[in-house]
PDB file of N, CA and C in Angstrom:
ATOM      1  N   UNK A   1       7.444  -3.872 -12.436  1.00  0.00           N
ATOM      2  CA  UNK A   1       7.638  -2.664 -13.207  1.00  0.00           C
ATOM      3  C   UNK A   1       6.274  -2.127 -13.608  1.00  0.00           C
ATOM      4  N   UNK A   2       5.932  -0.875 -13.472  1.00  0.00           N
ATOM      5  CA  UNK A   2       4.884  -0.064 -13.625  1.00  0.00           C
ATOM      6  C   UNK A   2       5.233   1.415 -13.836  1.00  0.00           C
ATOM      7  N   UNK A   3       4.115   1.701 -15.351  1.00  0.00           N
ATOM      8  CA  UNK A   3       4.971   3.062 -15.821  1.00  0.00           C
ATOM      9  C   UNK A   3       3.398   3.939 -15.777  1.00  0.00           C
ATOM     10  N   UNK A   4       3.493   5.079 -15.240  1.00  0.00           N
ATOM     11  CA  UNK A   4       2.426   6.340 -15.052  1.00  0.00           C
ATOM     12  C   UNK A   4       2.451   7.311 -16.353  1.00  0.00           C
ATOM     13  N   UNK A   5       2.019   8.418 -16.209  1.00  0.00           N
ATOM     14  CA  UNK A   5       2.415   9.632 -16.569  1.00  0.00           C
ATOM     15  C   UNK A   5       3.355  10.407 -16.252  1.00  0.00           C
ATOM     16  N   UNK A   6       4.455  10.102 -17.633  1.00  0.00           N
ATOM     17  CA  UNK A   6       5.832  10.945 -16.714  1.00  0.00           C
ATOM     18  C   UNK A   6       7.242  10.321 -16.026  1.00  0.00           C
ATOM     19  N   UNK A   7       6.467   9.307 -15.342  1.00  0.00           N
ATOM     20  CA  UNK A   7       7.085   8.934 -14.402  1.00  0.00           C
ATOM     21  C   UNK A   7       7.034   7.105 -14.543  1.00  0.00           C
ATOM     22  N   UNK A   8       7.925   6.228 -13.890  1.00  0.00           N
ATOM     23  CA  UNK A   8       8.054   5.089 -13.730  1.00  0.00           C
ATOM     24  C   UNK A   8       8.297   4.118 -12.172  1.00  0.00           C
ATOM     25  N   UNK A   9       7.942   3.362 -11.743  1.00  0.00           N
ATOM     26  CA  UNK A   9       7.998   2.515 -10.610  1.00  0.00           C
ATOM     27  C   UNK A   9       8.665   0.744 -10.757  1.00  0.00           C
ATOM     28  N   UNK A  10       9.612   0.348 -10.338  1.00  0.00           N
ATOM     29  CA  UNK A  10       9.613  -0.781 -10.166  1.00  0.00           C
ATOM     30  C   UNK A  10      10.042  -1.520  -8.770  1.00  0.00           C
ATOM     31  N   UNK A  11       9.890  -2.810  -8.948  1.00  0.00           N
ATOM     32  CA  UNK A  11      10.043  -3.135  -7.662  1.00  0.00           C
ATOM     33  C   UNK A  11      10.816  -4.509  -7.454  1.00  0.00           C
ATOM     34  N   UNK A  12      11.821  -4.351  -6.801  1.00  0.00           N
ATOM     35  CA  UNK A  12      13.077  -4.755  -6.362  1.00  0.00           C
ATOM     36  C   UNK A  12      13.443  -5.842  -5.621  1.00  0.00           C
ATOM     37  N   UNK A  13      13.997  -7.223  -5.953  1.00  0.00           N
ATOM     38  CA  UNK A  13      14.056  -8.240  -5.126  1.00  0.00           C
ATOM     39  C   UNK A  13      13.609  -8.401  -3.833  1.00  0.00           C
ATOM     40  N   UNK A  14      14.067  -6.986  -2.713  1.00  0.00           N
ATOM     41  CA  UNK A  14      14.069  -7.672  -1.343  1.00  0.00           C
ATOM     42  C   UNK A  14      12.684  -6.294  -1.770  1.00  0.00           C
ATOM     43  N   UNK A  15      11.641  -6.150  -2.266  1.00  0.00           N
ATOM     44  CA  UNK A  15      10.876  -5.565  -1.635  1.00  0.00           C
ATOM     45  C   UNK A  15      10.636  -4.282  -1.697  1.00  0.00           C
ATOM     46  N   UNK A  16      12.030  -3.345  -1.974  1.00  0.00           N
ATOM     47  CA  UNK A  16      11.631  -2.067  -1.805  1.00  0.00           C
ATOM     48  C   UNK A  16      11.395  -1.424  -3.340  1.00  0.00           C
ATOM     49  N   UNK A  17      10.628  -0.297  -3.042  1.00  0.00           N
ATOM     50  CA  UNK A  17      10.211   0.218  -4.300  1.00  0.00           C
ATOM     51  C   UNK A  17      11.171   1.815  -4.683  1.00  0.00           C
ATOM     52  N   UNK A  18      11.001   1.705  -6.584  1.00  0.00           N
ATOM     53  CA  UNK A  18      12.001   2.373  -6.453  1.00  0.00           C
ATOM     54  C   UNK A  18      11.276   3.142  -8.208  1.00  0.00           C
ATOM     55  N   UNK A  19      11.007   4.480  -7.952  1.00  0.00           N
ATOM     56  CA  UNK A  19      10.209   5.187  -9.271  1.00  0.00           C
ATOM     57  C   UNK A  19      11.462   6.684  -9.295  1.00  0.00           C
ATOM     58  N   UNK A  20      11.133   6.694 -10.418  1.00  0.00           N
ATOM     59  CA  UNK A  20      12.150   7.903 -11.210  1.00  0.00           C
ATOM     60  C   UNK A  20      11.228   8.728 -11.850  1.00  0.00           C
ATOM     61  N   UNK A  21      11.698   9.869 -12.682  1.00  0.00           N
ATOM     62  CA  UNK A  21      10.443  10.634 -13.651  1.00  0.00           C
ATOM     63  C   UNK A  21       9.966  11.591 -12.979  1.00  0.00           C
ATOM     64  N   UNK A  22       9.017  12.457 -13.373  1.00  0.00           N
ATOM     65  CA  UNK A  22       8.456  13.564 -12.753  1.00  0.00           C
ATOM     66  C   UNK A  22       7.662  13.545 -11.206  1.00  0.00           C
ATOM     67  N   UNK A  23       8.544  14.378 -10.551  1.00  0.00           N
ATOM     68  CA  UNK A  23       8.258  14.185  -9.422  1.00  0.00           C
ATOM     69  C   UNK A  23       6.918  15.557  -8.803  1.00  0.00           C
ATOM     70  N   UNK A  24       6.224  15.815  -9.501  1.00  0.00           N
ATOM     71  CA  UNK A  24       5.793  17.261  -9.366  1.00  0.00           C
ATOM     72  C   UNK A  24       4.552  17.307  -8.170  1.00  0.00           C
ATOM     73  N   UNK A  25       4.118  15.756  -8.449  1.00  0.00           N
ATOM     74  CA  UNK A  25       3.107  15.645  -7.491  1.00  0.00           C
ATOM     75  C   UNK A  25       3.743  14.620  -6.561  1.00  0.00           C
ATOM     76  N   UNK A  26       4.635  14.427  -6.506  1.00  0.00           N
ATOM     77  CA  UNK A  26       5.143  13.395  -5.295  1.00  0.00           C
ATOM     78  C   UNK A  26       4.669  11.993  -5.278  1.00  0.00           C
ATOM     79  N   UNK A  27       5.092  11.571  -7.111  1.00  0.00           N
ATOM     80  CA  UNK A  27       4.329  10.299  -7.244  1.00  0.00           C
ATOM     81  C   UNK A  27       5.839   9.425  -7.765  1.00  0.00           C
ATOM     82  N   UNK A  28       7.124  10.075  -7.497  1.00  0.00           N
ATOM     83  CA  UNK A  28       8.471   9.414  -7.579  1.00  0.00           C
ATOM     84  C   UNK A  28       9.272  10.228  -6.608  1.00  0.00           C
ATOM     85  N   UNK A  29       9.796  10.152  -5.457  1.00  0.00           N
ATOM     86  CA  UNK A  29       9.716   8.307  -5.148  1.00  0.00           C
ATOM     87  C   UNK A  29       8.646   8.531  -3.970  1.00  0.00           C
ATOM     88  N   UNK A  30       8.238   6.941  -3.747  1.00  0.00           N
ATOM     89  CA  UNK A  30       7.181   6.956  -3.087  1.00  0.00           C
ATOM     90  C   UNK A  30       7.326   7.573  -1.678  1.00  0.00           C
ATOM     91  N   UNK A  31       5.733   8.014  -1.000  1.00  0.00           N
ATOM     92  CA  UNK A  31       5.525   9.037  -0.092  1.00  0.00           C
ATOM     93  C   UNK A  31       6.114   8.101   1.258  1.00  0.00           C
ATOM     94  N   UNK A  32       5.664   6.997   1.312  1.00  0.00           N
ATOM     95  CA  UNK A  32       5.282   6.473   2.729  1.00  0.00           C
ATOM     96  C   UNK A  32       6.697   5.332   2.626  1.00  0.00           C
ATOM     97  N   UNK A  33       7.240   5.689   4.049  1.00  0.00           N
ATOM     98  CA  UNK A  33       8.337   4.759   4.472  1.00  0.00           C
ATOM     99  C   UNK A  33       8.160   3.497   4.903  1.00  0.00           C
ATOM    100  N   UNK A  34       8.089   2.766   3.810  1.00  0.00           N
ATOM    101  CA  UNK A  34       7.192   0.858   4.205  1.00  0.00           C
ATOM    102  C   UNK A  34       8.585   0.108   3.337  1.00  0.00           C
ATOM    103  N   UNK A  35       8.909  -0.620   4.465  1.00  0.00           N
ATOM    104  CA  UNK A  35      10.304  -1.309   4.751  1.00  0.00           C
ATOM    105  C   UNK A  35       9.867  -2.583   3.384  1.00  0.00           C
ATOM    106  N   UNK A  36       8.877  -3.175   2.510  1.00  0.00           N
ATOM    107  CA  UNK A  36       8.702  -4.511   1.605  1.00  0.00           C
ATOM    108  C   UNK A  36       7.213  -4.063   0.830  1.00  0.00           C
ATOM    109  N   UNK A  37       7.464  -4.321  -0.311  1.00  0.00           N
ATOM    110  CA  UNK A  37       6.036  -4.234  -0.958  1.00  0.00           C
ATOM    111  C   UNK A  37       5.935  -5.734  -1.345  1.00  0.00           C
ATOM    112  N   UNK A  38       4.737  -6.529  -1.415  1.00  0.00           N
ATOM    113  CA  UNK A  38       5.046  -7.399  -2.408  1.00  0.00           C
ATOM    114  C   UNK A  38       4.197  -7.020  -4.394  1.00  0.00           C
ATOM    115  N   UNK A  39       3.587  -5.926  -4.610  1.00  0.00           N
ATOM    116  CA  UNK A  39       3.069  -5.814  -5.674  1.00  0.00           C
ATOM    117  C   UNK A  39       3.435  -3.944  -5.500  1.00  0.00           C
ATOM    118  N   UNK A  40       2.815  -3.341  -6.809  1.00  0.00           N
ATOM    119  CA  UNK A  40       2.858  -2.042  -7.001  1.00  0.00           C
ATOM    120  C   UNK A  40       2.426  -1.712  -8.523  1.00  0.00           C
ATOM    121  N   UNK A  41       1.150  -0.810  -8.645  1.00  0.00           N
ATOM    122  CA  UNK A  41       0.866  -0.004  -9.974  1.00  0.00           C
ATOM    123  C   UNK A  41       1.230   1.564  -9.866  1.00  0.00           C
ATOM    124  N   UNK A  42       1.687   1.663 -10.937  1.00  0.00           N
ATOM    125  CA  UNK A  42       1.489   3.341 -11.695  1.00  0.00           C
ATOM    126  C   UNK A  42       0.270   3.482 -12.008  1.00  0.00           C
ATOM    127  N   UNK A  43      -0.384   4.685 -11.674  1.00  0.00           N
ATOM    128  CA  UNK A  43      -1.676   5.168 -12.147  1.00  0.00           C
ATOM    129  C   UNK A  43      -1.154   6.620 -12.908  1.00  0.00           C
ATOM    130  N   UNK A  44      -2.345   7.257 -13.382  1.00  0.00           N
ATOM    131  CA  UNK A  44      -1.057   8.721 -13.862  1.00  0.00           C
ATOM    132  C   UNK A  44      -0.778   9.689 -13.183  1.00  0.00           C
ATOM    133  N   UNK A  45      -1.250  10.131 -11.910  1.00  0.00           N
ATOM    134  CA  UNK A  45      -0.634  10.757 -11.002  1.00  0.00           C
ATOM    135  C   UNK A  45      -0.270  10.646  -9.665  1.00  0.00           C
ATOM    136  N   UNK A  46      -0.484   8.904  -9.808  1.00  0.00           N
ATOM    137  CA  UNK A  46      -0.456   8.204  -7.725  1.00  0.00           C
ATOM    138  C   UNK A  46      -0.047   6.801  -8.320  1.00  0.00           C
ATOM    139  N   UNK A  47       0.314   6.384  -7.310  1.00  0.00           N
ATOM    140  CA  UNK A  47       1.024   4.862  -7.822  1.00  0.00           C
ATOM    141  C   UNK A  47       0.437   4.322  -6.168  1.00  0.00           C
ATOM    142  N   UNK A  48       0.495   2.984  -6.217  1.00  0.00           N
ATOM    143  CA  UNK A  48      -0.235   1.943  -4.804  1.00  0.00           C
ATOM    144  C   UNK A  48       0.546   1.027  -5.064  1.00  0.00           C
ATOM    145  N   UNK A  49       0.558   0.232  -3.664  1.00  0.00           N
ATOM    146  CA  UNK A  49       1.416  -0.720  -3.605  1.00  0.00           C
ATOM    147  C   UNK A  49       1.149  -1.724  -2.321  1.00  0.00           C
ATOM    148  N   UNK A  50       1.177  -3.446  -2.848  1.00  0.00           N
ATOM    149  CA  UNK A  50       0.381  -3.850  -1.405  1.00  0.00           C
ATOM    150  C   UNK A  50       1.716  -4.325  -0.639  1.00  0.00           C
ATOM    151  N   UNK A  51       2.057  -3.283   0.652  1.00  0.00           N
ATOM    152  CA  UNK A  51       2.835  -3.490   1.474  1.00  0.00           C
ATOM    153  C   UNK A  51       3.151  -5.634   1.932  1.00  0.00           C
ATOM    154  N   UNK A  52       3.942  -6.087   2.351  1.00  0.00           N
ATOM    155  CA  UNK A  52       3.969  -7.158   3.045  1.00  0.00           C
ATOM    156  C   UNK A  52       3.053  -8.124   3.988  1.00  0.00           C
ATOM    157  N   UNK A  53       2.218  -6.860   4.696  1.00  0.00           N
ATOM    158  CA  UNK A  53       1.090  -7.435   5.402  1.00  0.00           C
ATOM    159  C   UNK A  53       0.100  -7.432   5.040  1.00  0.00           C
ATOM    160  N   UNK A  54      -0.195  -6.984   3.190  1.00  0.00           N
ATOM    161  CA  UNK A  54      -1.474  -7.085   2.631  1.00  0.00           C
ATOM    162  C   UNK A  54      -2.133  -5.616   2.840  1.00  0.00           C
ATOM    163  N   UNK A  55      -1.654  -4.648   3.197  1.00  0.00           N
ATOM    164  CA  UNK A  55      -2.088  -3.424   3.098  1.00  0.00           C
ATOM    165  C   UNK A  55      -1.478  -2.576   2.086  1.00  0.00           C
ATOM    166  N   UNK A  56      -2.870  -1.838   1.372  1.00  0.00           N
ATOM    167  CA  UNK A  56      -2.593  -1.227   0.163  1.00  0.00           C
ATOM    168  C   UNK A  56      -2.234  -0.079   0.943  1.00  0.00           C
ATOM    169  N   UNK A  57      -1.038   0.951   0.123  1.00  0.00           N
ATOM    170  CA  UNK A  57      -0.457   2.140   0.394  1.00  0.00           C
ATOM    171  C   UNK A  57      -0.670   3.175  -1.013  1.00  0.00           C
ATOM    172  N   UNK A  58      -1.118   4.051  -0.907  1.00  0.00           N
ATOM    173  CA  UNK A  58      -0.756   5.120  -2.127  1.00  0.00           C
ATOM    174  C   UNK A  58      -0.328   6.577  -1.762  1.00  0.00           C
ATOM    175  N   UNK A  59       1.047   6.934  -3.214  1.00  0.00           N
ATOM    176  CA  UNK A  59       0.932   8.035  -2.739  1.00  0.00           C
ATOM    177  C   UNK A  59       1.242   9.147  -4.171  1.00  0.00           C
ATOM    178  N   UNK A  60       1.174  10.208  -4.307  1.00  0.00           N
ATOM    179  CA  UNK A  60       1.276  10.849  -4.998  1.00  0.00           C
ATOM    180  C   UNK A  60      -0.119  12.499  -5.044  1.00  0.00           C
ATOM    181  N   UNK A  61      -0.469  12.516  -6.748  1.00  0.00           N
ATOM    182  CA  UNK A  61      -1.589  13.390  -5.899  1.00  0.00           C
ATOM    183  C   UNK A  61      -3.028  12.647  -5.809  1.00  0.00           C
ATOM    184  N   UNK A  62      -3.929  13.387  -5.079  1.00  0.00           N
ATOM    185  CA  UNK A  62      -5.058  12.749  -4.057  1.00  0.00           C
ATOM    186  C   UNK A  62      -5.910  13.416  -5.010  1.00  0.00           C
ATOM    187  N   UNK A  63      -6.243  13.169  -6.270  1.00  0.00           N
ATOM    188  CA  UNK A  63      -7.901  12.912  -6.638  1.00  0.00           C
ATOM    189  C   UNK A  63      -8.539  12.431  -6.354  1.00  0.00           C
ATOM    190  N   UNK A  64     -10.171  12.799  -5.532  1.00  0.00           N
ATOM    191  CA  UNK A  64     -11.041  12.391  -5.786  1.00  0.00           C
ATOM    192  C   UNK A  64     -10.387  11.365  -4.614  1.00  0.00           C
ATOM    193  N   UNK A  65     -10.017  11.372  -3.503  1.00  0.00           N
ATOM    194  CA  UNK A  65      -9.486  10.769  -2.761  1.00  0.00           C
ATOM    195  C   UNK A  65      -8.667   9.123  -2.736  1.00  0.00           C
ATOM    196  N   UNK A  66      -8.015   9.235  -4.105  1.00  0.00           N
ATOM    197  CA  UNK A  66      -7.562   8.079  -4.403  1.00  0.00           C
ATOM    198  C   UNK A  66      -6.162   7.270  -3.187  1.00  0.00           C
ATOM    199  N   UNK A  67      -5.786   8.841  -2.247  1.00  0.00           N
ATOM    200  CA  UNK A  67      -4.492   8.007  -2.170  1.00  0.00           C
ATOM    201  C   UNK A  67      -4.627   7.512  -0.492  1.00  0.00           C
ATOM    202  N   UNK A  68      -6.598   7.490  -0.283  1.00  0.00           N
ATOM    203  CA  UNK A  68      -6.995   6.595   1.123  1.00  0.00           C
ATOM    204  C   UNK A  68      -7.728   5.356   0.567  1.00  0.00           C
ATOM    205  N   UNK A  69      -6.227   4.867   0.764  1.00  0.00           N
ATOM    206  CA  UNK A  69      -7.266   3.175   0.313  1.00  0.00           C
ATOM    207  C   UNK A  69      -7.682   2.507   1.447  1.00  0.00           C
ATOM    208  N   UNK A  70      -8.400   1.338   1.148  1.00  0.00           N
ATOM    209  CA  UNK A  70      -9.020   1.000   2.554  1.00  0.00           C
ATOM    210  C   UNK A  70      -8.288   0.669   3.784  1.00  0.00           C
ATOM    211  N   UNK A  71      -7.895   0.807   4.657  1.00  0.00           N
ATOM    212  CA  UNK A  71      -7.209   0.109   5.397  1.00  0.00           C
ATOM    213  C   UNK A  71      -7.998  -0.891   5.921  1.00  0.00           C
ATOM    214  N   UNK A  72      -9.041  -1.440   6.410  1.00  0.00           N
ATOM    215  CA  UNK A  72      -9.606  -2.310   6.683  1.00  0.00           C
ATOM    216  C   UNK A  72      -9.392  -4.026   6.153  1.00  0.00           C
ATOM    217  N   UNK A  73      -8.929  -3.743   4.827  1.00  0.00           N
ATOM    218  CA  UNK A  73      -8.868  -4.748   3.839  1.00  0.00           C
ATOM    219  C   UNK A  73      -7.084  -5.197   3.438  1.00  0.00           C
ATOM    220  N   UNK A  74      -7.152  -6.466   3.264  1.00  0.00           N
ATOM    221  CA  UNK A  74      -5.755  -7.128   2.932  1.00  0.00           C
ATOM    222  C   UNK A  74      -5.971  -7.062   1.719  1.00  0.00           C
ATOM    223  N   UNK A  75      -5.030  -7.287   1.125  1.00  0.00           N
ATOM    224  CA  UNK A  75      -4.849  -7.175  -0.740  1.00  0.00           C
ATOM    225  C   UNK A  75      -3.989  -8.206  -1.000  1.00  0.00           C
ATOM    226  N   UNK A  76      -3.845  -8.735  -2.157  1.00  0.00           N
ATOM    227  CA  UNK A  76      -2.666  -9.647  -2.965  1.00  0.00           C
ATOM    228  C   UNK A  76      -2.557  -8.909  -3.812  1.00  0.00           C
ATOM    229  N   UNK A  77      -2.919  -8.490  -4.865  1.00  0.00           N
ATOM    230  CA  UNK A  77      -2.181  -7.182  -5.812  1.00  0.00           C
ATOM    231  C   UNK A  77      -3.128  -6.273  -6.112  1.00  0.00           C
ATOM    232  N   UNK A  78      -2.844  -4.940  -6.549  1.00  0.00           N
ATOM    233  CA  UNK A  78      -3.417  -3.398  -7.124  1.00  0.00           C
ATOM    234  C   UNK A  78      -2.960  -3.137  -7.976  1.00  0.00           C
ATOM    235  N   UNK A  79      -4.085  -2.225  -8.729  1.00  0.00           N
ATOM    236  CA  UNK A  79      -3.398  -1.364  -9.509  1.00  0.00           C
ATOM    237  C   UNK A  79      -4.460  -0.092  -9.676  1.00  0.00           C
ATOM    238  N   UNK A  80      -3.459   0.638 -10.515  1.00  0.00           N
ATOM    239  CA  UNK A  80      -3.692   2.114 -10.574  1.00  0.00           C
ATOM    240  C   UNK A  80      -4.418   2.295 -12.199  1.00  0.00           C
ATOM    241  N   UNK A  81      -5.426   3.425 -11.989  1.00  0.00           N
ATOM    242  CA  UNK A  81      -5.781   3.994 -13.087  1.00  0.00           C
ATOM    243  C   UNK A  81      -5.616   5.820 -13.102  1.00  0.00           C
ATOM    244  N   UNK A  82      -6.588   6.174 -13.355  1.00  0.00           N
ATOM    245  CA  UNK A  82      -6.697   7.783 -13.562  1.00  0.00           C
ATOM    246  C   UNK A  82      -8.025   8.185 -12.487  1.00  0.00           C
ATOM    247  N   UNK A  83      -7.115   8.259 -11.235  1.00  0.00           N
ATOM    248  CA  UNK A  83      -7.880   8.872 -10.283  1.00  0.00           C
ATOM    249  C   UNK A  83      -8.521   8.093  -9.728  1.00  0.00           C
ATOM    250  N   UNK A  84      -8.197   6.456  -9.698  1.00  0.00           N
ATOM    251  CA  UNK A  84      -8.814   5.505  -8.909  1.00  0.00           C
ATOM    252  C   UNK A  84      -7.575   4.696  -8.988  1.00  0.00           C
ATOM    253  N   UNK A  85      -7.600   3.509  -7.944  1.00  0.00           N
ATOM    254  CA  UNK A  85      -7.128   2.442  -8.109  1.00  0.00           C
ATOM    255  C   UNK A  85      -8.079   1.179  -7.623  1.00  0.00           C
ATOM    256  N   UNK A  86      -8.073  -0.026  -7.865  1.00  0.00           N
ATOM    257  CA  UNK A  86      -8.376  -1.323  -7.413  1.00  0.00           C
ATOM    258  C   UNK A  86      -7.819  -2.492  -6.715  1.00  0.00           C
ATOM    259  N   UNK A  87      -7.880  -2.978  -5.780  1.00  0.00           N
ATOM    260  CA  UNK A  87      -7.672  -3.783  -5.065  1.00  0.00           C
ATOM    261  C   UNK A  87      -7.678  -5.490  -5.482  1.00  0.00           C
ATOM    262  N   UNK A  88      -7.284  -6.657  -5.785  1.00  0.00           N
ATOM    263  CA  UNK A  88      -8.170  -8.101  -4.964  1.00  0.00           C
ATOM    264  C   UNK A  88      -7.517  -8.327  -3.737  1.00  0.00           C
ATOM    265  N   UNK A  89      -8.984  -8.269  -3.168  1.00  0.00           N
ATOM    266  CA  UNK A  89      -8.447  -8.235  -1.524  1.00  0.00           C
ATOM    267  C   UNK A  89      -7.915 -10.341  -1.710  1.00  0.00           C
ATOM    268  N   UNK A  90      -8.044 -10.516  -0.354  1.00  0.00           N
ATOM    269  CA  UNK A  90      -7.070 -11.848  -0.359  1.00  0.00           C
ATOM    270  C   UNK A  90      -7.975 -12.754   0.258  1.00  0.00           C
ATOM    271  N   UNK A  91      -9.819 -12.296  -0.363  1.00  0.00           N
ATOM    272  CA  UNK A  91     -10.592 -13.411  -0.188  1.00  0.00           C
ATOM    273  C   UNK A  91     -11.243 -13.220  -1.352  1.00  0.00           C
ATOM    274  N   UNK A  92     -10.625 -13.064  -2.583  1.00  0.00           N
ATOM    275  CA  UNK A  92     -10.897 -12.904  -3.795  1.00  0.00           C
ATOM    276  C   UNK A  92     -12.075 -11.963  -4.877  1.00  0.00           C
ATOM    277  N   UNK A  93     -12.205 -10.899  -3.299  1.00  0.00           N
ATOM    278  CA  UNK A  93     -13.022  -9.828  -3.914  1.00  0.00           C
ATOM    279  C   UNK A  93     -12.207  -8.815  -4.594  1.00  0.00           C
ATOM    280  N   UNK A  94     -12.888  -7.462  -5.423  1.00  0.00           N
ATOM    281  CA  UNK A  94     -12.247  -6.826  -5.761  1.00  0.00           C
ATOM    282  C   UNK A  94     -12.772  -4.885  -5.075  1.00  0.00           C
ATOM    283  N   UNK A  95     -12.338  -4.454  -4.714  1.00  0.00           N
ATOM    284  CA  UNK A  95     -12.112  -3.153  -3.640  1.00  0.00           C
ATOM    285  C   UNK A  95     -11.794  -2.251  -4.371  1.00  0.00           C
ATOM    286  N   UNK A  96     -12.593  -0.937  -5.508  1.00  0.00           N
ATOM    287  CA  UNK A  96     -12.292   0.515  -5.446  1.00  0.00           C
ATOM    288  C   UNK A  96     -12.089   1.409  -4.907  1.00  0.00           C
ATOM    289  N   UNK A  97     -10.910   2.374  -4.906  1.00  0.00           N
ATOM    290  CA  UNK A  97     -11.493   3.646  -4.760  1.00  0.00           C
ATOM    291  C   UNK A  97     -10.936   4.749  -5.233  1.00  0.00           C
ATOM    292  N   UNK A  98     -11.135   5.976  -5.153  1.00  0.00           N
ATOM    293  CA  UNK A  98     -10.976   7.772  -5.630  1.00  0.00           C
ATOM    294  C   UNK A  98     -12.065   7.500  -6.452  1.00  0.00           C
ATOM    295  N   UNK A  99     -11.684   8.606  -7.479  1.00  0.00           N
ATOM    296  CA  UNK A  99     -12.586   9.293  -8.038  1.00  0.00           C
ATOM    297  C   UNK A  99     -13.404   7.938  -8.734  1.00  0.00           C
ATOM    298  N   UNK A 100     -15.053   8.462  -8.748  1.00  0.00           N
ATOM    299  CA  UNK A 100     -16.263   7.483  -9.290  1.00  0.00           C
ATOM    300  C   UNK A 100     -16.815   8.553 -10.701  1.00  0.00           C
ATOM    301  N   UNK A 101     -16.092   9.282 -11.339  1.00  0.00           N
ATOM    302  CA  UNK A 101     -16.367  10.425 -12.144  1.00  0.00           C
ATOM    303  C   UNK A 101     -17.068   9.573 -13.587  1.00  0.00           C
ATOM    304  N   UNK A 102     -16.807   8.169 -13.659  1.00  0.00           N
ATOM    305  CA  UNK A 102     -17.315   7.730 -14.833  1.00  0.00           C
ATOM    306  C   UNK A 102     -17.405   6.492 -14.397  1.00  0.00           C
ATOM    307  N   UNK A 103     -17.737   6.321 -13.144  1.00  0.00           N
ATOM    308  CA  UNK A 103     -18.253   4.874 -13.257  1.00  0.00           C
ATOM    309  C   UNK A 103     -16.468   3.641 -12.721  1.00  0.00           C
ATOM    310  N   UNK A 104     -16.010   4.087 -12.841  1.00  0.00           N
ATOM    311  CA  UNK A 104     -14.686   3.372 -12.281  1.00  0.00           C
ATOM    312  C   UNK A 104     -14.550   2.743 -11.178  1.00  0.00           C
ATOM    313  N   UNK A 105     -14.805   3.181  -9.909  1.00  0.00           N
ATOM    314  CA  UNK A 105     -14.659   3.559  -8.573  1.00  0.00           C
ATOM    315  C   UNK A 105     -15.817   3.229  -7.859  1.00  0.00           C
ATOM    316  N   UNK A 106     -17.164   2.077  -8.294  1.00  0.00           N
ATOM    317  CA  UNK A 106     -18.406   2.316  -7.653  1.00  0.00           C
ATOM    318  C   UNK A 106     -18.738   2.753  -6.866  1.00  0.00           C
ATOM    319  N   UNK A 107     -20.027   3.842  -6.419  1.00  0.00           N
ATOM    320  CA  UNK A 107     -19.665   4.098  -5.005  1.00  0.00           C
ATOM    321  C   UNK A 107     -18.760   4.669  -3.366  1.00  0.00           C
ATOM    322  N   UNK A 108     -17.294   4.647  -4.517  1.00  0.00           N
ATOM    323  CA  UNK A 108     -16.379   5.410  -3.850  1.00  0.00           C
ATOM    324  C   UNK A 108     -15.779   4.641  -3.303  1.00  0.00           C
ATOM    325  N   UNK A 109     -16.274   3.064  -3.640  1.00  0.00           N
ATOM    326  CA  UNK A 109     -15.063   2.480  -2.782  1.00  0.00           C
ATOM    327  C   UNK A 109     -16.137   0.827  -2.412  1.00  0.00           C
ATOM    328  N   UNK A 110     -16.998   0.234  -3.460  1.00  0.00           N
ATOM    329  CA  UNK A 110     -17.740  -0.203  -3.446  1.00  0.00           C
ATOM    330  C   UNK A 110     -16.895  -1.918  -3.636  1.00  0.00           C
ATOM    331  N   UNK A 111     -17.495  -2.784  -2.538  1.00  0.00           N
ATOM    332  CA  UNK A 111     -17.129  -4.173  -3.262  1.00  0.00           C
ATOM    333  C   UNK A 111     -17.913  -4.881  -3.609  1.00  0.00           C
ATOM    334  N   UNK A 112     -17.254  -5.495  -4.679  1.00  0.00           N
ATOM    335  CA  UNK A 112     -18.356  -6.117  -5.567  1.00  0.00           C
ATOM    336  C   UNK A 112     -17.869  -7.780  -6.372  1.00  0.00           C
TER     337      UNK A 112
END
């Protein structure tokens, strides 16, 4: 369970995800048709979620390019903030990205 601006996300025994609430930016219900999540955050206008095979998904609106997360990288869980989200990938680093407007986001997408 993960609650945004507006809007709410939770996520469901076998996997699938399921958000209610203001849909204005297309951040309920989620954008992308991915059959299992095993994790998922609300941010306040995009929500992410690390699909089954360790790939982060986001969707809603795209500040500051929050809703291209890396694909390169596996994840064990994310979460969402305000115009960024974060990653731990699943060799125990941690992976930003969108907006770097205050320091959030190093780099745009910096691991560290």
């Amino acid at each position: 369970m993960s609650a945004g601006n507006r809007y709410s996300c939770g996520l469901r025994s076998d996997g699938k995800v399921l958000c209610w609430g203001d849909n204005s930016t297309g951040r309920a219900p989620p954008g992308p048709s991915v059959d299992s999540f095993s994790s998922l955050s609300a941010g306040k206008s995009h929500a992410c979620g690390v699909r089954s095979d360790g790939r982060a998904v986001c969707w809603g609106e795209n500040w500051g390019g929050v809703l291209f997360a890396p694909s390169e990288d596996s994840f064990s869980v994310v979460t969402s903030g305000n115009m960024f989200s974060c990653g731990v990938r699943i060799d125990g680093l941690i992976r930003c990205w969108g907006s770097n407007l205050y320091g959030q986001a190093p780099r745009w997408g910096a691991t560290f």
